[in-house]
PDB file of N, CA and C in Angstrom:
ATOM      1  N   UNK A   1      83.236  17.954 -18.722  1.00  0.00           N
ATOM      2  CA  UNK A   1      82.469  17.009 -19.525  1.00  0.00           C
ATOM      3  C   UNK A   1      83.413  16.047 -20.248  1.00  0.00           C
ATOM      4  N   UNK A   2      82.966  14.837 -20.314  1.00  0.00           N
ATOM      5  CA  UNK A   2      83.620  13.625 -21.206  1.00  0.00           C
ATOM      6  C   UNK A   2      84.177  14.482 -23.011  1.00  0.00           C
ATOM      7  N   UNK A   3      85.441  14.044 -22.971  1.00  0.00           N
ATOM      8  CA  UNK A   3      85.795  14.333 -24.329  1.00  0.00           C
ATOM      9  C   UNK A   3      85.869  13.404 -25.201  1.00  0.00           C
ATOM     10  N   UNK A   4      84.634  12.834 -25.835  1.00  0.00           N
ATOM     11  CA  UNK A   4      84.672  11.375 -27.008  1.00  0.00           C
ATOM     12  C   UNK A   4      85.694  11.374 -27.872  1.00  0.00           C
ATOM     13  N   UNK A   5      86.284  12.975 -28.254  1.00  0.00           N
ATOM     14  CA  UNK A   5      87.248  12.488 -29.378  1.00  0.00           C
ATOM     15  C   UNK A   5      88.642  12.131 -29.125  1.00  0.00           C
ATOM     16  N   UNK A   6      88.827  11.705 -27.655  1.00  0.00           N
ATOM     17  CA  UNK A   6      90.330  10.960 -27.321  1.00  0.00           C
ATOM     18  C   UNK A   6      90.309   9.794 -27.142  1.00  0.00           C
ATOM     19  N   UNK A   7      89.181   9.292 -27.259  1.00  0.00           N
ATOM     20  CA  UNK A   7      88.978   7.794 -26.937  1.00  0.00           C
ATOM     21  C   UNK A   7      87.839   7.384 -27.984  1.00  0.00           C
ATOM     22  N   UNK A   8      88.229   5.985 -28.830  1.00  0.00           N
ATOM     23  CA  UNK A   8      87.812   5.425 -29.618  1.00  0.00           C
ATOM     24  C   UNK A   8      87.304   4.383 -28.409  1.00  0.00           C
ATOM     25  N   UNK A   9      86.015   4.230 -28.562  1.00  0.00           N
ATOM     26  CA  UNK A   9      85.068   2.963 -28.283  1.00  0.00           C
ATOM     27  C   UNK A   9      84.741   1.793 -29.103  1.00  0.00           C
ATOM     28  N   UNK A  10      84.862   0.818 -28.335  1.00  0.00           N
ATOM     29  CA  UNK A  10      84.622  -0.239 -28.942  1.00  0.00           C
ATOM     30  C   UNK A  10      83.376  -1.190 -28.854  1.00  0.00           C
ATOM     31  N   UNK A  11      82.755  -1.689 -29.726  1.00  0.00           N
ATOM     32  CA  UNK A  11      81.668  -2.203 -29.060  1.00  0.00           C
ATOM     33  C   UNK A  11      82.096  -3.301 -27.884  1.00  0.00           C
ATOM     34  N   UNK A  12      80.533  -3.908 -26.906  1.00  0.00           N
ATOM     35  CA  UNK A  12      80.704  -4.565 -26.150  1.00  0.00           C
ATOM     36  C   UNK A  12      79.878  -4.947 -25.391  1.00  0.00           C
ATOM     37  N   UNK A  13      79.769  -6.156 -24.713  1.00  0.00           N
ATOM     38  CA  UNK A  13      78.795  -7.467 -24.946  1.00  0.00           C
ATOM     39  C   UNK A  13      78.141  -6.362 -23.654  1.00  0.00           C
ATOM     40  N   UNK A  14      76.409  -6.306 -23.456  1.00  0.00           N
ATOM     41  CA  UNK A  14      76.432  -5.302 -22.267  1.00  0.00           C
ATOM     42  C   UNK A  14      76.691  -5.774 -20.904  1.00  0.00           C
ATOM     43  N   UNK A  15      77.014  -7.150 -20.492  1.00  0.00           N
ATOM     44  CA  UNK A  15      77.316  -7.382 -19.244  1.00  0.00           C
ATOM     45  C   UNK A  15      78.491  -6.937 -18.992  1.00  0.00           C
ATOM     46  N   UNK A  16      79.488  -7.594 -19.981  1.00  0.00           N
ATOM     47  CA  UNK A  16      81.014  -7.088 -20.087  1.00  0.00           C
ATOM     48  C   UNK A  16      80.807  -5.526 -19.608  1.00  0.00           C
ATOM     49  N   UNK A  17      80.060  -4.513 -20.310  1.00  0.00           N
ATOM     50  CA  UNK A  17      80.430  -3.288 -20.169  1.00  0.00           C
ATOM     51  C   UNK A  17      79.815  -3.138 -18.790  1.00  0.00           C
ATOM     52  N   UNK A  18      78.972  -3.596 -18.228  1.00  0.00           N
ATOM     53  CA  UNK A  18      78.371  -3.764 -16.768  1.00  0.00           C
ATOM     54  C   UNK A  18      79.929  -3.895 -15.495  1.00  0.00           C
ATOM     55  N   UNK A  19      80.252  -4.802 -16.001  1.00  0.00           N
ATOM     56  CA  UNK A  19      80.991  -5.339 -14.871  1.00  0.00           C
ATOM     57  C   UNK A  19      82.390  -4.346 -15.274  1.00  0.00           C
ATOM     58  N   UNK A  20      82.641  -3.989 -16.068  1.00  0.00           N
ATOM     59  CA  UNK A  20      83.408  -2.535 -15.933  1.00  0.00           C
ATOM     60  C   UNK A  20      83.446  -1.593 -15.193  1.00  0.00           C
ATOM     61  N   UNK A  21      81.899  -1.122 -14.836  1.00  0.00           N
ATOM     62  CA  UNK A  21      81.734  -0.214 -14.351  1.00  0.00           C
ATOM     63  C   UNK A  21      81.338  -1.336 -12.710  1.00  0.00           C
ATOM     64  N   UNK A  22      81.087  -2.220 -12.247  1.00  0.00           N
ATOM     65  CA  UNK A  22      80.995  -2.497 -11.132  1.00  0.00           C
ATOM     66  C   UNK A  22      81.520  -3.946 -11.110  1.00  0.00           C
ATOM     67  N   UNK A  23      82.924  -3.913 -10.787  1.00  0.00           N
ATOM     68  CA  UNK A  23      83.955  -4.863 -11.261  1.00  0.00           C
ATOM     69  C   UNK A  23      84.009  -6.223  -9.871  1.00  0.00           C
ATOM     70  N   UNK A  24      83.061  -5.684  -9.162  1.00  0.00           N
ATOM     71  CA  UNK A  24      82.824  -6.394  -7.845  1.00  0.00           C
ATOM     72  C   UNK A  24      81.878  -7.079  -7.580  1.00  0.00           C
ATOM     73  N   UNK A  25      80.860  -6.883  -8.970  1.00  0.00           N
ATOM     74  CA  UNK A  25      79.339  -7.398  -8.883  1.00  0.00           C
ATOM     75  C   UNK A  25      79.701  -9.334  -9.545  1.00  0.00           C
ATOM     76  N   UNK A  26      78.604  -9.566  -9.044  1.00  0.00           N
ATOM     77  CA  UNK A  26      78.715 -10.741 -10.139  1.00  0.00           C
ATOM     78  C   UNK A  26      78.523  -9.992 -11.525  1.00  0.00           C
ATOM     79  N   UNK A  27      78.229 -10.830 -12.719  1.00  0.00           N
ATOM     80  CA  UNK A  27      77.860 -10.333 -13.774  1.00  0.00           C
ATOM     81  C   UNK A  27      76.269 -10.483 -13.807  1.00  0.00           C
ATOM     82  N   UNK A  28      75.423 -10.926 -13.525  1.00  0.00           N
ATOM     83  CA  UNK A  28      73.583 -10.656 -13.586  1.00  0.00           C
ATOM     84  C   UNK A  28      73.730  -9.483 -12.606  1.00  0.00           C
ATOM     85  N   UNK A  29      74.527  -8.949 -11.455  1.00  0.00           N
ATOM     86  CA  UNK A  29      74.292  -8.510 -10.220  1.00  0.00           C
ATOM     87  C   UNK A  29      74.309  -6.979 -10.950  1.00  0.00           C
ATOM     88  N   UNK A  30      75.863  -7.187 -11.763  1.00  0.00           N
ATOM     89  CA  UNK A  30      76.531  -5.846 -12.489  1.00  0.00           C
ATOM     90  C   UNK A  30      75.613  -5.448 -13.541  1.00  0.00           C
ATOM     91  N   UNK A  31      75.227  -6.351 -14.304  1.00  0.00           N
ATOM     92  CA  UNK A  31      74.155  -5.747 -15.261  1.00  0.00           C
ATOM     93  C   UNK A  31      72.728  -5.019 -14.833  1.00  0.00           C
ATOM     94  N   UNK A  32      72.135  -5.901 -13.745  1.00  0.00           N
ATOM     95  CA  UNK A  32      70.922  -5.484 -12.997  1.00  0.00           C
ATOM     96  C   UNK A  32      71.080  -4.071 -12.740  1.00  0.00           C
ATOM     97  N   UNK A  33      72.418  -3.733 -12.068  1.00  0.00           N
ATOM     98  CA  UNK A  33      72.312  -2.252 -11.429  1.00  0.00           C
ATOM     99  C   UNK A  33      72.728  -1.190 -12.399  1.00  0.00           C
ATOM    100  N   UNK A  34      73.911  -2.180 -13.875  1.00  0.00           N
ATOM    101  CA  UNK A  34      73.967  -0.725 -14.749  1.00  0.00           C
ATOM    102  C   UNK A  34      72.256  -0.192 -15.342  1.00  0.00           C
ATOM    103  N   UNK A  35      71.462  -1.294 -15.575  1.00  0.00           N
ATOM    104  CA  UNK A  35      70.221  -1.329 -16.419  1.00  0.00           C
ATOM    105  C   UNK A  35      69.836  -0.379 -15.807  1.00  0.00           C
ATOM    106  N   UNK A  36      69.620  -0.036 -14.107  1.00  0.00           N
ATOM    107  CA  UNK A  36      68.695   0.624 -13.578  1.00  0.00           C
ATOM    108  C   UNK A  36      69.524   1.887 -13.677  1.00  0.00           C
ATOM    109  N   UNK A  37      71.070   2.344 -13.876  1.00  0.00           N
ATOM    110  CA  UNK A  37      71.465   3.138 -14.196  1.00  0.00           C
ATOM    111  C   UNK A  37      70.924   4.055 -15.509  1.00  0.00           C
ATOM    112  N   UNK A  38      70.953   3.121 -16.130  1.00  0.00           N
ATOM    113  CA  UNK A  38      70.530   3.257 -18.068  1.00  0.00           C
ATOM    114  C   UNK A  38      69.225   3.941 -17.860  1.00  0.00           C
ATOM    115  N   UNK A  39      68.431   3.080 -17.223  1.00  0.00           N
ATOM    116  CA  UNK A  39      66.988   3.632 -17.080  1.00  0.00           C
ATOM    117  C   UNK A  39      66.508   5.480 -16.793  1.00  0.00           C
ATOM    118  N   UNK A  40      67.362   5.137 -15.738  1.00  0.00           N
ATOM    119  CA  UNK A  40      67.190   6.335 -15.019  1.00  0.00           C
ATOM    120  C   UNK A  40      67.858   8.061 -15.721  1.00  0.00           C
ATOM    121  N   UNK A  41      68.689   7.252 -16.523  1.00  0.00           N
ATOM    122  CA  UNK A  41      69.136   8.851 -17.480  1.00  0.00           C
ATOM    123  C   UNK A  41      68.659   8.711 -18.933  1.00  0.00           C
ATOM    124  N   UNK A  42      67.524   9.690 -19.507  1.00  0.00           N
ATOM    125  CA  UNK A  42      66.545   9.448 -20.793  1.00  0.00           C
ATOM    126  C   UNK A  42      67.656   9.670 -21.313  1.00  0.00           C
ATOM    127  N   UNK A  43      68.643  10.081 -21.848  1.00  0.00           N
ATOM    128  CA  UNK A  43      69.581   9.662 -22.987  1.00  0.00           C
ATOM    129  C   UNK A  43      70.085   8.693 -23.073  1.00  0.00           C
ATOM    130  N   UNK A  44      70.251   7.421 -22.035  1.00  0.00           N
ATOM    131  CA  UNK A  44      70.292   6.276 -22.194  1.00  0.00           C
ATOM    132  C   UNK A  44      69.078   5.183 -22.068  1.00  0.00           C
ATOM    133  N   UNK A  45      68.225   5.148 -21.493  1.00  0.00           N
ATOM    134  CA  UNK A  45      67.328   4.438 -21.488  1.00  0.00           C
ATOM    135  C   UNK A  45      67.139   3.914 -23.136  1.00  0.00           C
ATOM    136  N   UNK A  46      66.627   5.149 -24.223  1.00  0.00           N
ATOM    137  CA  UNK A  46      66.508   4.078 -25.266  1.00  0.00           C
ATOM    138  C   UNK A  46      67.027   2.975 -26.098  1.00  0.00           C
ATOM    139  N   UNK A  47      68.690   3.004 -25.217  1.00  0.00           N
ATOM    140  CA  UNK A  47      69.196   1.897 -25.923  1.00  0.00           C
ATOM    141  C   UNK A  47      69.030   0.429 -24.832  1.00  0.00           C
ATOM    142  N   UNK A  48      68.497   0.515 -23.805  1.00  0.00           N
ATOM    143  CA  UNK A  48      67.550  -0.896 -23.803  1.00  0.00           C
ATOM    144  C   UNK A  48      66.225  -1.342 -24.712  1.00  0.00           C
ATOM    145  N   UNK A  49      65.841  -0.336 -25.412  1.00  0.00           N
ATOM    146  CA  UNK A  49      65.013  -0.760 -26.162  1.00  0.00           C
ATOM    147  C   UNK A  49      65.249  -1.862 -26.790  1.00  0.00           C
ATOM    148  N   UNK A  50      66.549  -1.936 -27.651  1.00  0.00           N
ATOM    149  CA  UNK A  50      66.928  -3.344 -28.356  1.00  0.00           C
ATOM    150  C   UNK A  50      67.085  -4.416 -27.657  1.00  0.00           C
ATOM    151  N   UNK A  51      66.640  -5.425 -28.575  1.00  0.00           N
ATOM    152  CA  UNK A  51      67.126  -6.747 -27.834  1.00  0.00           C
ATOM    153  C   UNK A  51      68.704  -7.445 -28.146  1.00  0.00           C
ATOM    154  N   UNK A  52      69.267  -6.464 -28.585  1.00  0.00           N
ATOM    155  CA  UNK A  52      70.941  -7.008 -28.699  1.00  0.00           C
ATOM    156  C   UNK A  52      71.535  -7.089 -27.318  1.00  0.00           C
ATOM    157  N   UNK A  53      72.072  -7.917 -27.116  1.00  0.00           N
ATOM    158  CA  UNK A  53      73.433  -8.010 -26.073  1.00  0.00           C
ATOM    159  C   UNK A  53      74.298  -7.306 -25.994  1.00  0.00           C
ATOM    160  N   UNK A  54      74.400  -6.479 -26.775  1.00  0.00           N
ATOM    161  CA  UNK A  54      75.973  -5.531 -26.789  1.00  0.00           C
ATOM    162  C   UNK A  54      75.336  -4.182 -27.282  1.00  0.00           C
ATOM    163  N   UNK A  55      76.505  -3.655 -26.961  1.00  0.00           N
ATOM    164  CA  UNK A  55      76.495  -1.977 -27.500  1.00  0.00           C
ATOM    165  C   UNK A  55      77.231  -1.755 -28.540  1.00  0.00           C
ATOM    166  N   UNK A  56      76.903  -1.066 -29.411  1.00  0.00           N
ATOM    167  CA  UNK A  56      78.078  -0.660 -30.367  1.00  0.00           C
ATOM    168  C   UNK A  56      78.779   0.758 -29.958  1.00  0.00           C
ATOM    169  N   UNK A  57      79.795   0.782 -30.855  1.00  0.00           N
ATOM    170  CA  UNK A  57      80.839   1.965 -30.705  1.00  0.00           C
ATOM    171  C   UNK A  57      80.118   3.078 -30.417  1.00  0.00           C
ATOM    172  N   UNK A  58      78.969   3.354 -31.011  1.00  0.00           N
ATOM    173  CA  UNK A  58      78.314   4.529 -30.897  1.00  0.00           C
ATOM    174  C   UNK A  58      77.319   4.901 -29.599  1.00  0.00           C
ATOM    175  N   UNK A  59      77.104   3.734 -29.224  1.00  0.00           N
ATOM    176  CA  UNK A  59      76.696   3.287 -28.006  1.00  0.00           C
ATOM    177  C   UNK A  59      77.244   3.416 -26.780  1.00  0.00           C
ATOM    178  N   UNK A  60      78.196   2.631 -26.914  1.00  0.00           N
ATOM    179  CA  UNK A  60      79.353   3.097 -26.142  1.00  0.00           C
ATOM    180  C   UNK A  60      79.937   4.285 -25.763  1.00  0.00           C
ATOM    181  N   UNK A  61      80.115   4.740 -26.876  1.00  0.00           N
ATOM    182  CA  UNK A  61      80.574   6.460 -26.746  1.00  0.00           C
ATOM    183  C   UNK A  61      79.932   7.237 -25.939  1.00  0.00           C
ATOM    184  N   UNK A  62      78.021   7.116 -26.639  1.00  0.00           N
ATOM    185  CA  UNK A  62      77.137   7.812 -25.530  1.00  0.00           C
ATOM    186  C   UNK A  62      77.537   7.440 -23.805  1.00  0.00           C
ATOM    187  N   UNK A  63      77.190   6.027 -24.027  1.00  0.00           N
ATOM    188  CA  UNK A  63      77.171   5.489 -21.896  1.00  0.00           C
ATOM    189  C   UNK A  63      78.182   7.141 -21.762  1.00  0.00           C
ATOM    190  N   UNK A  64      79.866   6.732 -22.330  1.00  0.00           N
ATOM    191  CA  UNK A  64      81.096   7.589 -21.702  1.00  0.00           C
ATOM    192  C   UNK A  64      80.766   8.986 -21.591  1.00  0.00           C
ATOM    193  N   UNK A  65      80.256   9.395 -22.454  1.00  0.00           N
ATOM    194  CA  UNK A  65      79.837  10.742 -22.536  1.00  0.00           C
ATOM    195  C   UNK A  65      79.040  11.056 -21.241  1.00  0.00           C
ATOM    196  N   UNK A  66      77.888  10.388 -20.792  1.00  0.00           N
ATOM    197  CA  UNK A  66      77.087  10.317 -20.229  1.00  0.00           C
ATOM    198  C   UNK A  66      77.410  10.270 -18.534  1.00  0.00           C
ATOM    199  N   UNK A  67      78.517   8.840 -18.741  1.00  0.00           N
ATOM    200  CA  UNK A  67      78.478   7.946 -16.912  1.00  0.00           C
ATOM    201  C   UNK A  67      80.085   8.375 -16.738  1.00  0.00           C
ATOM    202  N   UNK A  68      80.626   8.271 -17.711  1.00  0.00           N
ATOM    203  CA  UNK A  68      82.018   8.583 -17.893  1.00  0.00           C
ATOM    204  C   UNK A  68      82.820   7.861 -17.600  1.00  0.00           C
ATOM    205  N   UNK A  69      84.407   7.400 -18.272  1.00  0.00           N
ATOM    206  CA  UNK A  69      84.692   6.001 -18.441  1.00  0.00           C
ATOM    207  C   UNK A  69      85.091   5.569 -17.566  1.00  0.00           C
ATOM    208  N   UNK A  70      84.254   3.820 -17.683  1.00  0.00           N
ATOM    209  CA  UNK A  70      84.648   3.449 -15.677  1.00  0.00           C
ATOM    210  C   UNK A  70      85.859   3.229 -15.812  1.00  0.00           C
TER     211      UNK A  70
END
């Protein structure tokens, strides 16, 4: 399992953190497919609820915990 306490997260804009994890996508292409990622695991889905652009640290942390760092 992901260990959060060796790595400090930073927030980040969510396409940016998209195209991290699929560094080959365009950026609408990379976001489209993390979203349906997000969706699909209920510990992440509720942070599309917001309408912010970015994730915060704490946010972040979860995705890693979760997808694990791209």
């Amino acid at each position: 399992m992901y260990n959060h306490h060796n790595v400090h997260a930073t927030s980040f804009n969510r396409t940016a953190l998209a195209q991290r994890y699929f560094p080959d996508l365009l950026p609408l292409s990379a976001w489209a497919k993390f979203r349906k990622w997000l969706l699909t695991n209920p510990r992440l889905s509720p942070l599309l609820a917001s309408r912010s652009r970015s994730f915060t640290p704490a946010q972040v942390a979860l995705i890693y915990s979760e997808l694990g760092e791209p």
